[in-house]
C-alpha atoms as a PDB file:
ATOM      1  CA  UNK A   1     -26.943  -3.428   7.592  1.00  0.00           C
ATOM      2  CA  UNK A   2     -30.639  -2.900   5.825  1.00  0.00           C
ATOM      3  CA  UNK A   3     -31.197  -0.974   2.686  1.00  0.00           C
ATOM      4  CA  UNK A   4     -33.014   2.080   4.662  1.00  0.00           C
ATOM      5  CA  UNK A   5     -29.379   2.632   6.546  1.00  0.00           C
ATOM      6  CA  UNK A   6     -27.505   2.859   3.122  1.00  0.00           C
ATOM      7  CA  UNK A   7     -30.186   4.940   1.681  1.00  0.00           C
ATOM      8  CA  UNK A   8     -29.974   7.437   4.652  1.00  0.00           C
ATOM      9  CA  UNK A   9     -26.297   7.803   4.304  1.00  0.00           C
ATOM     10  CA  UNK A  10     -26.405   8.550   0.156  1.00  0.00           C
ATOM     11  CA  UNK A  11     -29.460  10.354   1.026  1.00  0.00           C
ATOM     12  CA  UNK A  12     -27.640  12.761   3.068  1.00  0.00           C
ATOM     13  CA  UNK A  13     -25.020  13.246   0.682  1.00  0.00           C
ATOM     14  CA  UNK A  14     -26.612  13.439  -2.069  1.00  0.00           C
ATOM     15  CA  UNK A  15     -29.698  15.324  -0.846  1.00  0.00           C
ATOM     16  CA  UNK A  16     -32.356  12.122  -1.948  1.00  0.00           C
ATOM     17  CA  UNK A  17     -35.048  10.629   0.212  1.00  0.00           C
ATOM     18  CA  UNK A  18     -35.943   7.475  -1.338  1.00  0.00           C
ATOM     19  CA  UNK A  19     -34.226   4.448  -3.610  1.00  0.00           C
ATOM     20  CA  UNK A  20     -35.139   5.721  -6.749  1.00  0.00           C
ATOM     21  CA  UNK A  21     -34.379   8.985  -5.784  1.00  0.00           C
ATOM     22  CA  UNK A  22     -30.952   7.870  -4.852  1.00  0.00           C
ATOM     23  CA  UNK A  23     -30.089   6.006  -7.972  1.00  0.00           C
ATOM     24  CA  UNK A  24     -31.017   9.062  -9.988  1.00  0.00           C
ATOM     25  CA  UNK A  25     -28.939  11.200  -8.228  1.00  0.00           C
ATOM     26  CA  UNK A  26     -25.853   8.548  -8.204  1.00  0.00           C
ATOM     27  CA  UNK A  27     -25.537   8.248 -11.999  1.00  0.00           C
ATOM     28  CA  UNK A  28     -25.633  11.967 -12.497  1.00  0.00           C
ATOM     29  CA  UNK A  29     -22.121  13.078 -14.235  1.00  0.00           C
ATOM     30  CA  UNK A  30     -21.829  15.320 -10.893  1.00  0.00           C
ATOM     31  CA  UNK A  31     -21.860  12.483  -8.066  1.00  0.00           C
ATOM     32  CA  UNK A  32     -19.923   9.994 -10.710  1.00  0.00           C
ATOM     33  CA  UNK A  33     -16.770  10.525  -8.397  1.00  0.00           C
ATOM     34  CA  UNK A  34     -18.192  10.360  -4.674  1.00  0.00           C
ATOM     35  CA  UNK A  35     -16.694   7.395  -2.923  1.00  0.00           C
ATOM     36  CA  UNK A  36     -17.826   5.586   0.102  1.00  0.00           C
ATOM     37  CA  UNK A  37     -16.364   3.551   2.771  1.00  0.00           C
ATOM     38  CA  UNK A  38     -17.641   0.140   3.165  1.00  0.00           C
ATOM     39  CA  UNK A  39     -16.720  -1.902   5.733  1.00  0.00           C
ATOM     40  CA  UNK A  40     -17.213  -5.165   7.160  1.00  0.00           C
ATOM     41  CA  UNK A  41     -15.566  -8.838   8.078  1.00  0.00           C
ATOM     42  CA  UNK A  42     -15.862 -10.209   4.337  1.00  0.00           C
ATOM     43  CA  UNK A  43     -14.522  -6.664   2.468  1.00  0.00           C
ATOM     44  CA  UNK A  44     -10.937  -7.529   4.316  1.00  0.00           C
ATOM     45  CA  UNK A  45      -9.442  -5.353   7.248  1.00  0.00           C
ATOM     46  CA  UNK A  46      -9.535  -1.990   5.754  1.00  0.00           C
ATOM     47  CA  UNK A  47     -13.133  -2.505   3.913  1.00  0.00           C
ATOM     48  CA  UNK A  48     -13.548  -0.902   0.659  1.00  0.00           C
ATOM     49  CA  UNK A  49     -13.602   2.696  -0.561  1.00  0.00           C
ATOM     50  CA  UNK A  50     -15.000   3.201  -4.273  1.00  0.00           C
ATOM     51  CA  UNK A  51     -17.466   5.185  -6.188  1.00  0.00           C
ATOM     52  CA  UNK A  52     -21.252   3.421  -5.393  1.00  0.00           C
ATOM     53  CA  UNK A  53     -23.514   3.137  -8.913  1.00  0.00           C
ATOM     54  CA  UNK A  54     -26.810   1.993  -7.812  1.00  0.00           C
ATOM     55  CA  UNK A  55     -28.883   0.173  -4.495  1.00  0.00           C
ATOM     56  CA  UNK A  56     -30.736  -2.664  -5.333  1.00  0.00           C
ATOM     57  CA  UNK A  57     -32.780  -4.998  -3.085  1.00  0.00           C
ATOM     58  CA  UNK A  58     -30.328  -7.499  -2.559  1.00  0.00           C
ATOM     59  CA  UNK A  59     -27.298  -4.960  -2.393  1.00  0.00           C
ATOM     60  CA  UNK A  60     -25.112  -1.748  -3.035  1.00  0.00           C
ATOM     61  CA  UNK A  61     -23.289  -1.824  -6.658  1.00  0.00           C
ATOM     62  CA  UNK A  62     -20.081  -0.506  -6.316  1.00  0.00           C
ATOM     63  CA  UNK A  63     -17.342   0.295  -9.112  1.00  0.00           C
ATOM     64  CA  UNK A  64     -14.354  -2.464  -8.517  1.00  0.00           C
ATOM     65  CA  UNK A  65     -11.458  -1.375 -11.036  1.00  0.00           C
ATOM     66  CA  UNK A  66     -13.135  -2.062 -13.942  1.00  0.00           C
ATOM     67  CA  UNK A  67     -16.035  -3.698 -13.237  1.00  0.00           C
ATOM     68  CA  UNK A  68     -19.315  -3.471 -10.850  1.00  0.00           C
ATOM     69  CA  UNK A  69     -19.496  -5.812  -8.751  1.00  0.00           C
ATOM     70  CA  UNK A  70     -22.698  -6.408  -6.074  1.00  0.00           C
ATOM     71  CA  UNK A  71     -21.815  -6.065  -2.444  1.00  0.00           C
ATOM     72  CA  UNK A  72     -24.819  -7.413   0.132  1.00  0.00           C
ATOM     73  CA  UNK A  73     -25.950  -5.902   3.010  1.00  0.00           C
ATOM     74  CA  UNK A  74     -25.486  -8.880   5.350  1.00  0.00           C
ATOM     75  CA  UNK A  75     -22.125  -8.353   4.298  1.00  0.00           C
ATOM     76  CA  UNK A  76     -22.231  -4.915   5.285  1.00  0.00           C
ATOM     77  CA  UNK A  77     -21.291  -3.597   8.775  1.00  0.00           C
ATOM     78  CA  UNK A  78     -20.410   0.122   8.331  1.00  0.00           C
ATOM     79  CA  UNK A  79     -21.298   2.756   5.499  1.00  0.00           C
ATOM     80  CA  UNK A  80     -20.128   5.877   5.272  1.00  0.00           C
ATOM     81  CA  UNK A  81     -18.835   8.959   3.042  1.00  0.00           C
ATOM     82  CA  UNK A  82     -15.104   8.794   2.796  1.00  0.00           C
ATOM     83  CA  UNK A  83     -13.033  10.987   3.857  1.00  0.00           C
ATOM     84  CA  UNK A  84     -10.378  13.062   1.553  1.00  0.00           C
ATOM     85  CA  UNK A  85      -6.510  12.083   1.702  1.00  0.00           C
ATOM     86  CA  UNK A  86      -5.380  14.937   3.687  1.00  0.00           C
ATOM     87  CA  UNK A  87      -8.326  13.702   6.662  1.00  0.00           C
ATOM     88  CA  UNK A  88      -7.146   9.960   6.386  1.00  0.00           C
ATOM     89  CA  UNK A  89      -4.773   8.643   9.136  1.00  0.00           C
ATOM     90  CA  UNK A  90      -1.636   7.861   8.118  1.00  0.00           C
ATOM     91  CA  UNK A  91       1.413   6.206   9.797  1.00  0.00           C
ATOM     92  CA  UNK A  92       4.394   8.718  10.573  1.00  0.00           C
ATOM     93  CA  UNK A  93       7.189   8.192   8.489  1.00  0.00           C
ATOM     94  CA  UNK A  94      10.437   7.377  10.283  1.00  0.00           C
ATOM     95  CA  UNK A  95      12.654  10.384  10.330  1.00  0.00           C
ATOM     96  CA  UNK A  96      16.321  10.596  10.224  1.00  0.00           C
ATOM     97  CA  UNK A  97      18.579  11.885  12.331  1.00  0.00           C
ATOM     98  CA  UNK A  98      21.776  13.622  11.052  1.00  0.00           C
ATOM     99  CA  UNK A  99      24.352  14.672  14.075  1.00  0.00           C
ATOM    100  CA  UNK A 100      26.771  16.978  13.318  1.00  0.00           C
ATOM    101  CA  UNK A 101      30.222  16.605  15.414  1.00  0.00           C
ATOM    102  CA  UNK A 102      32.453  19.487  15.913  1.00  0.00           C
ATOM    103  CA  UNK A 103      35.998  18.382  15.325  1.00  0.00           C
ATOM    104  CA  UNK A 104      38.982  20.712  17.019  1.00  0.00           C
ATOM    105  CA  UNK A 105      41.967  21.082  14.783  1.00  0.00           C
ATOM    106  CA  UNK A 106      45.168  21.454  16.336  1.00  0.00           C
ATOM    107  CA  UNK A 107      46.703  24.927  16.037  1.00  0.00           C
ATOM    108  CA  UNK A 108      50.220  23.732  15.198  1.00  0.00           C
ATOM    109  CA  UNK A 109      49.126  21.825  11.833  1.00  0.00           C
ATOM    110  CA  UNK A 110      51.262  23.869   8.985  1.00  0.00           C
ATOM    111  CA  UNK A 111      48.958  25.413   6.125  1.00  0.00           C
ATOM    112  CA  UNK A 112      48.276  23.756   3.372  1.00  0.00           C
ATOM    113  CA  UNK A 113      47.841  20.256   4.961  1.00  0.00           C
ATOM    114  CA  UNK A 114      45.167  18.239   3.611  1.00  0.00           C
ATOM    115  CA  UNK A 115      42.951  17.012   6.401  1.00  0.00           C
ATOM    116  CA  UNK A 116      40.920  13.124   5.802  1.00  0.00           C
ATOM    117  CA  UNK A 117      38.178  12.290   8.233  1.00  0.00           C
ATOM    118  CA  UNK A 118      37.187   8.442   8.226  1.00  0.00           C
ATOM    119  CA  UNK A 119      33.664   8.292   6.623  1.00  0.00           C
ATOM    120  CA  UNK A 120      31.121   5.572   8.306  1.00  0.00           C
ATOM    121  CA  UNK A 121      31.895   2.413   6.765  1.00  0.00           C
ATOM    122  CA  UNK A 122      35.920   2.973   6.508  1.00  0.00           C
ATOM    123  CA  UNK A 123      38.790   2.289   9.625  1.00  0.00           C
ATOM    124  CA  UNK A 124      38.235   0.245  12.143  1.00  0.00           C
ATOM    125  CA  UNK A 125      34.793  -1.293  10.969  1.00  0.00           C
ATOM    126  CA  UNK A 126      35.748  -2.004   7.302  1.00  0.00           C
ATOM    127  CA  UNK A 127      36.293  -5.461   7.783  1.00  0.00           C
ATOM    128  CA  UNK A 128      32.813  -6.405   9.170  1.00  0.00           C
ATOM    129  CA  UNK A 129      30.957  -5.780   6.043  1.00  0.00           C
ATOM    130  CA  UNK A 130      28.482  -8.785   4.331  1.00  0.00           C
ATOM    131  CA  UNK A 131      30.385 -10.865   1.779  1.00  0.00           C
ATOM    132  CA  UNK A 132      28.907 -11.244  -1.698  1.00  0.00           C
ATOM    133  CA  UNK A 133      28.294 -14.599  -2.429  1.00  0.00           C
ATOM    134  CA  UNK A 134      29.898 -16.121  -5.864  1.00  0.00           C
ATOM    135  CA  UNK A 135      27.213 -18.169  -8.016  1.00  0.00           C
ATOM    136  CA  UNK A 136      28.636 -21.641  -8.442  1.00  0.00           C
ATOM    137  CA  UNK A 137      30.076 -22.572 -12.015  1.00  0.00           C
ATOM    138  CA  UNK A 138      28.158 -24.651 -14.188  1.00  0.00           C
ATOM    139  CA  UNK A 139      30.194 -27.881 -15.076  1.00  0.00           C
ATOM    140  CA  UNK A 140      31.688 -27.455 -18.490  1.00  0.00           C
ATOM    141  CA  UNK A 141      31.619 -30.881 -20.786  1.00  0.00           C
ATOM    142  CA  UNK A 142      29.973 -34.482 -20.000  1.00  0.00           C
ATOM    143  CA  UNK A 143      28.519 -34.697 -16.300  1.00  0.00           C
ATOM    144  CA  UNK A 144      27.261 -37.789 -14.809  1.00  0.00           C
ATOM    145  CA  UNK A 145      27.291 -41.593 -14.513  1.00  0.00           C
ATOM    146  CA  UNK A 146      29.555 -43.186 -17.199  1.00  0.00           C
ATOM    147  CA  UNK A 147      28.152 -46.225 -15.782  1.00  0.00           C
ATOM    148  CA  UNK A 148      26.783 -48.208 -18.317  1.00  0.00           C
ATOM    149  CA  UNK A 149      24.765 -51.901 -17.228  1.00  0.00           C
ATOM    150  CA  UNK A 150      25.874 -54.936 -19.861  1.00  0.00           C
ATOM    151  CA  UNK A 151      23.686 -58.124 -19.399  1.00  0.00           C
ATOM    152  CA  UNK A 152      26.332 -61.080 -18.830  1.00  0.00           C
END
């Protein structure tokens, strides 16, 4: 990507035509928290999304934590604004499913029985669950070869 690409993208946002333009407008306290999307083969798979400080001739500047850190436009492939959270595509969480049985009860159980229901986990599949291993004991006095050589 060349410098006049970047400087069209921040120069849509931030309403600048030119570099120095553009580096004015980036370290005023109002654009201090737009971030960008960078992307390309060296940034990793998902690219990088962070708050840009100034464009150079060699690169963008971008904030990395707590440092800046120079990222070059041959390494470069995409630029862009980023999008908020709530626009970002996220992966569906799994949901769980909760079925409810009906269970008949006889009509000829006198009152004040005390029903139990088997929870999952109990009866016939109570057996089947993982044993906890023990950690071995630690040998408790002298260990080793008694084996002492003598010359003869």
């Amino acid at each position: 990507m060349k410098q006049t690409d970047v400087v069209k993208v921040l120069g849509s946002v931030l309403g600048a035509t030119s570099v120095d333009e553009v580096n004015k407008a980036l370290k005023a306290k109002e654009n201090a928290t737009v971030k960008f999307k960078i992307m390309g083969k060296s940034l990793g798979y998902l690219g990088f999304t962070g708050v840009v400080k100034a464009v150079t001739d060699d690169g963008v500047k971008v904030v990395n934590v707590n440092k800046v850190s120079l990222i070059k436009f041959s390494e470069i492939e995409s630029f862009e604004k980023a999008k908020p959270k709530t626009e970002r595509h996220t992966k569906p969480r799994a949901l769980k499913v909760v079925v409810e049985e009906e269970i008949e009860i006889p009509d000829d159980i006198p009152e004040g029985t005390v029903l139990i229901f088997d929870e999952p986990g109990e009866g016939e599949f109570a057996d089947l669950r993982a044993k906890k291993h023990k950690p071995k004991k630690k040998m408790v006095g002298k260990s080793g070869s008694k084996f002492i050589p003598k010359p003869k």
